[in-house]
C-alpha atoms as a PDB file:
ATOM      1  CA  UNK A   1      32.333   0.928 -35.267  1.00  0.00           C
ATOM      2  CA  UNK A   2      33.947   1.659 -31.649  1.00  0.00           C
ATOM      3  CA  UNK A   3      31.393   4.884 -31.486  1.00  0.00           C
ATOM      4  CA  UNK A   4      28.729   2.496 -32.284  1.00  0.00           C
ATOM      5  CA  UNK A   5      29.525   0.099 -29.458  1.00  0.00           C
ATOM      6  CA  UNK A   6      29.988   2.834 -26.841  1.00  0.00           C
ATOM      7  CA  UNK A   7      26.546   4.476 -27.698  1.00  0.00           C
ATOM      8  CA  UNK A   8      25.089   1.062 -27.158  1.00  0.00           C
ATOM      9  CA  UNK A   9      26.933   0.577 -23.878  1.00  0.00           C
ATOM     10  CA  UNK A  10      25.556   4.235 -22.552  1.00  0.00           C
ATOM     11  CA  UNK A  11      22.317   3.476 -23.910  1.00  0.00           C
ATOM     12  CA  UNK A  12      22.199   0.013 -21.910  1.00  0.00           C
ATOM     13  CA  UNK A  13      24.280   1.468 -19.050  1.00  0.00           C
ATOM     14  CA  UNK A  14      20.941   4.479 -18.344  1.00  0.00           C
ATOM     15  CA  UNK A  15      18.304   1.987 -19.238  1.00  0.00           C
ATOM     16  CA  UNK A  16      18.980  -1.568 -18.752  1.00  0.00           C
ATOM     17  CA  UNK A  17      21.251  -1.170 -15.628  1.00  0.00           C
ATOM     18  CA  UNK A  18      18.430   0.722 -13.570  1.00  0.00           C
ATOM     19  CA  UNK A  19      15.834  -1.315 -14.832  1.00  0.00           C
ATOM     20  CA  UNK A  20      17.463  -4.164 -13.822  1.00  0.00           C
ATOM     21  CA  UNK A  21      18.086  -2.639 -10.286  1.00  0.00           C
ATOM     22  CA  UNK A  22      13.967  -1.436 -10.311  1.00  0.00           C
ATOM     23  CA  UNK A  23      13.304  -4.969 -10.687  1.00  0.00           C
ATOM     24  CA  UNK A  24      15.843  -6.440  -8.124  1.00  0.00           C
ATOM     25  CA  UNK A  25      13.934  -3.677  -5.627  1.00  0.00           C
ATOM     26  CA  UNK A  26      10.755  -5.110  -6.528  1.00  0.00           C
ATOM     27  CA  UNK A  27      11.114  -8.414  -5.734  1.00  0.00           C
ATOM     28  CA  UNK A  28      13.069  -7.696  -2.661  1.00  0.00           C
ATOM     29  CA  UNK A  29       9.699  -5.500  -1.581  1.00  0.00           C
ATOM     30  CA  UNK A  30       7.671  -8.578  -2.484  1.00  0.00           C
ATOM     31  CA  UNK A  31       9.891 -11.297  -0.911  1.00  0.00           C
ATOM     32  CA  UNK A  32      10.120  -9.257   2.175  1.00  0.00           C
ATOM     33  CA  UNK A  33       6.306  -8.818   1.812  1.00  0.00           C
ATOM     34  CA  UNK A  34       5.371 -12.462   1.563  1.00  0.00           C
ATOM     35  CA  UNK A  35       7.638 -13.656   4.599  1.00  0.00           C
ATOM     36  CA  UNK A  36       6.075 -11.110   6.631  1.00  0.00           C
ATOM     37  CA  UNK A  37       2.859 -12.762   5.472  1.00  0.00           C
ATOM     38  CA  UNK A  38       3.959 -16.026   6.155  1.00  0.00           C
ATOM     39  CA  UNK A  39       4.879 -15.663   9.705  1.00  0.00           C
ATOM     40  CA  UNK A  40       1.975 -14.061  10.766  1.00  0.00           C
ATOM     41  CA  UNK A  41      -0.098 -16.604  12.015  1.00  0.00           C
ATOM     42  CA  UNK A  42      -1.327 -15.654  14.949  1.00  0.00           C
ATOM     43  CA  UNK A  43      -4.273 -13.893  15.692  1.00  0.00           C
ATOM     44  CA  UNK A  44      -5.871 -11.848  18.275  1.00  0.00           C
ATOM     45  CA  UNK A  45      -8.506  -8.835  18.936  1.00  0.00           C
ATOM     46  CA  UNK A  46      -7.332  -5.324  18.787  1.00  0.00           C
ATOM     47  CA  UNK A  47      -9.503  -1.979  20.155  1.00  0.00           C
ATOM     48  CA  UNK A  48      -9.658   0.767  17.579  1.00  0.00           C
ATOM     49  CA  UNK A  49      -7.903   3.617  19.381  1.00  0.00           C
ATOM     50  CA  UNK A  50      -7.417   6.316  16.797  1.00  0.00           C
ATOM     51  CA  UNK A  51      -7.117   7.163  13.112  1.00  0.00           C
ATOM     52  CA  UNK A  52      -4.274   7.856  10.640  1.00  0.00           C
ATOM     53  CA  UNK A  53      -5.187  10.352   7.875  1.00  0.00           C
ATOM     54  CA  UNK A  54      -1.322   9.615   5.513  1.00  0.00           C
ATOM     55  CA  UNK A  55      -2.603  10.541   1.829  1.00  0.00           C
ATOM     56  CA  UNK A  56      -6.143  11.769   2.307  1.00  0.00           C
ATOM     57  CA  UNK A  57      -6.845   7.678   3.747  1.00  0.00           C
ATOM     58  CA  UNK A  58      -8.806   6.990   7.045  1.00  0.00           C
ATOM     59  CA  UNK A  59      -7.453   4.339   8.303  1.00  0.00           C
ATOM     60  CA  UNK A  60      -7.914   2.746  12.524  1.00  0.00           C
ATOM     61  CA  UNK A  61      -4.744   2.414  14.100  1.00  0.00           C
ATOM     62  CA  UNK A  62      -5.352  -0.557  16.565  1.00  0.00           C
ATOM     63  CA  UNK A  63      -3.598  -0.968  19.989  1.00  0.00           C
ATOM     64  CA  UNK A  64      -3.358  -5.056  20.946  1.00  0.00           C
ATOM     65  CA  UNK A  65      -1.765  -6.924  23.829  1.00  0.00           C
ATOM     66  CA  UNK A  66       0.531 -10.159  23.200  1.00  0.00           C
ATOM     67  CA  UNK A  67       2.643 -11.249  25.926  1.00  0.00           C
ATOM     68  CA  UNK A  68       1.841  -8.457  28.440  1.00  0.00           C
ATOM     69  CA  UNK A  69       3.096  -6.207  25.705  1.00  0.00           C
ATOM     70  CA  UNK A  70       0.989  -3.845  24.497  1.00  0.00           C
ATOM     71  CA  UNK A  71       1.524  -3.067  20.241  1.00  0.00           C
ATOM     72  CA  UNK A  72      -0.013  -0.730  18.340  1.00  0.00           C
ATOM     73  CA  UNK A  73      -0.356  -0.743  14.523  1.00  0.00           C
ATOM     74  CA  UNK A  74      -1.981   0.954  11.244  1.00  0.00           C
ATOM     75  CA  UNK A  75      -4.419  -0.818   9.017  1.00  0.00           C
ATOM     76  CA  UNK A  76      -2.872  -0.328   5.387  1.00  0.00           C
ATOM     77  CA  UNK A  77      -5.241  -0.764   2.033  1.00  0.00           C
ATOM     78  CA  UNK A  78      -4.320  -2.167  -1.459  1.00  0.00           C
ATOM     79  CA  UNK A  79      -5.049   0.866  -2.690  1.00  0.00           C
ATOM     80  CA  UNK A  80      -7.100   4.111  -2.669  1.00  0.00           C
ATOM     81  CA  UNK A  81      -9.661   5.846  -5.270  1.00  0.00           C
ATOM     82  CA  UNK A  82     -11.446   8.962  -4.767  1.00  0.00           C
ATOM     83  CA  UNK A  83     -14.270  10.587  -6.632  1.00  0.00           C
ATOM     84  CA  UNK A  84     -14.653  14.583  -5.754  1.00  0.00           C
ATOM     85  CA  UNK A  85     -17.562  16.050  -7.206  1.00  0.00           C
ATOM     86  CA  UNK A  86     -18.452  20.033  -7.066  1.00  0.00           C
ATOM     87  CA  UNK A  87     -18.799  22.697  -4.478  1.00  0.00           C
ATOM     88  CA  UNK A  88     -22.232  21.559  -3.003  1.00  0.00           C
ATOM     89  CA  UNK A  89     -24.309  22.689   0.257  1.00  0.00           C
ATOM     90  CA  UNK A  90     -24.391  18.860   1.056  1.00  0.00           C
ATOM     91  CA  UNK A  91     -20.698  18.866   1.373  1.00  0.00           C
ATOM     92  CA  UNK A  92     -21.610  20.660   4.825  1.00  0.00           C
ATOM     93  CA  UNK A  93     -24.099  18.350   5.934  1.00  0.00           C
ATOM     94  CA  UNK A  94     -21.896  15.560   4.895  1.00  0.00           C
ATOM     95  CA  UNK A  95     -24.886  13.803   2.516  1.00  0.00           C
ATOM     96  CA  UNK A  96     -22.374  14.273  -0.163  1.00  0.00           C
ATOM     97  CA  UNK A  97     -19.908  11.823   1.300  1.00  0.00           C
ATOM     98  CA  UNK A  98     -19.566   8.485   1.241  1.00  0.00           C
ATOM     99  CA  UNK A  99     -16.254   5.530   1.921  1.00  0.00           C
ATOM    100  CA  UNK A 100     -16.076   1.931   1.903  1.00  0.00           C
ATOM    101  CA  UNK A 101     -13.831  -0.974   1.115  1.00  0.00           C
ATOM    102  CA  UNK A 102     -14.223  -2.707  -1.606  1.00  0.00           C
ATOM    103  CA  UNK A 103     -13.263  -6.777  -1.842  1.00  0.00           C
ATOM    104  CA  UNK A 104      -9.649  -5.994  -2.951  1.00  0.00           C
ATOM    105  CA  UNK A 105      -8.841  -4.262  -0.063  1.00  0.00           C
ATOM    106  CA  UNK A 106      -9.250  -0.730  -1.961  1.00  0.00           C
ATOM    107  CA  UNK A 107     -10.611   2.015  -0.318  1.00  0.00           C
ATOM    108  CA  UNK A 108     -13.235   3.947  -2.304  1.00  0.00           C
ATOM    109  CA  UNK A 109     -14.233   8.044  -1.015  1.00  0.00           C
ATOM    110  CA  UNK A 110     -16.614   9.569  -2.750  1.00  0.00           C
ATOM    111  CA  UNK A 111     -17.123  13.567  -1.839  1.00  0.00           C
ATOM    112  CA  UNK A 112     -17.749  17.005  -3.046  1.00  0.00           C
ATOM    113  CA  UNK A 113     -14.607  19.583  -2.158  1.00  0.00           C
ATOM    114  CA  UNK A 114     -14.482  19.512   1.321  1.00  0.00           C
ATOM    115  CA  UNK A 115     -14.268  15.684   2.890  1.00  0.00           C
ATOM    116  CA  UNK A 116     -15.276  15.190   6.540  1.00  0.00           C
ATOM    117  CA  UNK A 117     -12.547  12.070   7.209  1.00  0.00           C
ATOM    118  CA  UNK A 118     -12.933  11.489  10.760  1.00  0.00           C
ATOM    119  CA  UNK A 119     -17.014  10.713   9.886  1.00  0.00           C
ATOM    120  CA  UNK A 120     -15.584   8.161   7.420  1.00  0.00           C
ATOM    121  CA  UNK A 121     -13.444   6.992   9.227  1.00  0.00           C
ATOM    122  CA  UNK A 122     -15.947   6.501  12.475  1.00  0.00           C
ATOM    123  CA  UNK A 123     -18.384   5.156   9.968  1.00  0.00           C
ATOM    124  CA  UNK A 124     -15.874   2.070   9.158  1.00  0.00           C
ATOM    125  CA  UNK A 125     -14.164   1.890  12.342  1.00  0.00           C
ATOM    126  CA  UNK A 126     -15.829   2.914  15.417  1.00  0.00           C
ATOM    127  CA  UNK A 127     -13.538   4.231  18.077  1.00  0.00           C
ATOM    128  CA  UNK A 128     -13.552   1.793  20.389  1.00  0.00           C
ATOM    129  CA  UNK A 129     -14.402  -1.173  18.486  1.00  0.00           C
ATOM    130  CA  UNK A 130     -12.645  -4.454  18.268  1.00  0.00           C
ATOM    131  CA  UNK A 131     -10.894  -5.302  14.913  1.00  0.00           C
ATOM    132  CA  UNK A 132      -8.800  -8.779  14.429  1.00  0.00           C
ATOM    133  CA  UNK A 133      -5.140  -8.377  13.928  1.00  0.00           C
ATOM    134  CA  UNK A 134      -2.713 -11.144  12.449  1.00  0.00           C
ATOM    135  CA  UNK A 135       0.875 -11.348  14.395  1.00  0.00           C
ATOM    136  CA  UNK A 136       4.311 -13.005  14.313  1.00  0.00           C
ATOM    137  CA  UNK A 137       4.511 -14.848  17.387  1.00  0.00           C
ATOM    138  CA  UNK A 138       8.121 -14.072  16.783  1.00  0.00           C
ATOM    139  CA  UNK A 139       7.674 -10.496  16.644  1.00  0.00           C
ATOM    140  CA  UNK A 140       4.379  -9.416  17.660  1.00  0.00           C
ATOM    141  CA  UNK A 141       5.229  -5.812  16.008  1.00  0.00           C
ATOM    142  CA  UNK A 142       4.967  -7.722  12.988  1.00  0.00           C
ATOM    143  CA  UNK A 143       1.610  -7.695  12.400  1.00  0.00           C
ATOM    144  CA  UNK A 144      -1.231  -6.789   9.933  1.00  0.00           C
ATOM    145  CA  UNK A 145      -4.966  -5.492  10.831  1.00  0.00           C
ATOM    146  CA  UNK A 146      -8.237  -6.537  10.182  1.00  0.00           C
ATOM    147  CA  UNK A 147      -7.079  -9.285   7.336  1.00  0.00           C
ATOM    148  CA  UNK A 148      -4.098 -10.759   5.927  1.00  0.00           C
ATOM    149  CA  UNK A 149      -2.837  -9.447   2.371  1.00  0.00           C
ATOM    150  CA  UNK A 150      -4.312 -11.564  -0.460  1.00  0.00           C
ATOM    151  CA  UNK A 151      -2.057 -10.197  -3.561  1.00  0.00           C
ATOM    152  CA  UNK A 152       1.919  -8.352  -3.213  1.00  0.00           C
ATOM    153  CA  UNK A 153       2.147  -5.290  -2.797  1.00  0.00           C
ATOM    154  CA  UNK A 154       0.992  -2.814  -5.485  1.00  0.00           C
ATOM    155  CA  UNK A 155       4.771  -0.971  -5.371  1.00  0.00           C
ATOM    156  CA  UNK A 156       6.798  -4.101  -5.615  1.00  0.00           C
ATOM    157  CA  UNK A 157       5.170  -5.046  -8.897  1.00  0.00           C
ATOM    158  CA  UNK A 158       4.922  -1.414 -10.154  1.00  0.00           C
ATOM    159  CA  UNK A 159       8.956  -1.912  -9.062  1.00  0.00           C
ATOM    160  CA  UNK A 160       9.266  -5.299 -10.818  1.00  0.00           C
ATOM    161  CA  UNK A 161       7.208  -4.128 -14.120  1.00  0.00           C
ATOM    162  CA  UNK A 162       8.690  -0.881 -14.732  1.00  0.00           C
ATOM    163  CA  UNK A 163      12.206  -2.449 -13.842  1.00  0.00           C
ATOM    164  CA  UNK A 164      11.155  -5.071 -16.322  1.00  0.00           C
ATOM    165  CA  UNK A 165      10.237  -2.317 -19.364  1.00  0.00           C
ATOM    166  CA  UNK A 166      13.855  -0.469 -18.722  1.00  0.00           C
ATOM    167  CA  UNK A 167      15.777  -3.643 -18.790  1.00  0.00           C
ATOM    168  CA  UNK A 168      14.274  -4.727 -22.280  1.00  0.00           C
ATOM    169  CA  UNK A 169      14.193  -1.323 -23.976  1.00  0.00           C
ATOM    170  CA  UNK A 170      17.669  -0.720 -22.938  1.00  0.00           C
ATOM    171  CA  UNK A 171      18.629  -4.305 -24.309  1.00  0.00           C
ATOM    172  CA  UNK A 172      17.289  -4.005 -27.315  1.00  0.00           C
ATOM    173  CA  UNK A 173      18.277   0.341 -27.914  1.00  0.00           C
ATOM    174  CA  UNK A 174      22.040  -0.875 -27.267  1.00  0.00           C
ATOM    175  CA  UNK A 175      21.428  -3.952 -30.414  1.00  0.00           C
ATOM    176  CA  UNK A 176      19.592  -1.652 -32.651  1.00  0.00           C
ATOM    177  CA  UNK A 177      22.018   1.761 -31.707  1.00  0.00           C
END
């Protein structure tokens, strides 16, 4: 019986314990998230100034001036999906190649093996251009471009929901074990 109740206690221990701590992460990330949100309220116009190219993404980093101050910061996406097709001629030329951004703040690259991400990235966000960004009039480093976040972040719920599934198979492995 005492083997029985120590197996469930390691089971629930690897499982439930880190799953519990996943989903404590999670909503930490999203609480963090959503006051950041909250406290941007202000807004002024930024000057695209250069790109960031993290993960295959082309995103405008914008510089912007509160207070005499001058800030820069990096437009982030929900998310990114990209389509790669074939070797093609066209993927030369470019013809192949195409990016936008899609309502939910995903970005969407479509190309054959070789991707031309400044062009994209020029295409969306012209060097030079003015782009609005949202501040903390608190902490203007605090800031988001282009638009405010509609929906959390994608990695505090994949933190809360996988959290979640550890918690409850480790719960109910240390009952049935």
């Amino acid at each position: 019986m005492d083997k029985g109740v120590n197996v469930g206690l390691v089971v629930f221990l690897t499982l439930a314990a880190p799953g519990l701590a996943f989903m404590l992460a999670g909503i930490l990330i999203l609480t963090l998230e959503n006051r950041k949100k909250s406290r941007c309220t202000a807004m002024t116009t930024g000057t695209v100034v250069r790109y960031s190219f993290v993960n295959g993404t082309p995103s405008p980093v914008a510089s912007y001036t509160v207070g005499g101050v001058s800030y820069e910061k990096k437009r982030r996406f929900r998310g990114v999906v990209e389509v790669r097709t074939g070797i093609s001629p066209k993927d030369l030329t470019g013809e192949n190649q195409s990016c936008y951004i899609s309502e939910n703040d995903v970005v969407h690259i479509r190309g054959g093996a070789a991707l031309n991400l400044r062009a994209m990235a020029e295409r969306l966000y012209p060097l030079g251009s003015s782009i609005p960004v949202w501040y903390d009039p608190e902490k203007p480093q605090r800031a988001y471009v282009e638009k405010l976040p509609v929906k959390g972040s994608i990695v505090g719920w994949v933190f809360v929901w996988t959290g979640l599934g550890l918690a409850a198979l480790g719960i109910l492995l240390s009952f049935v074990l």
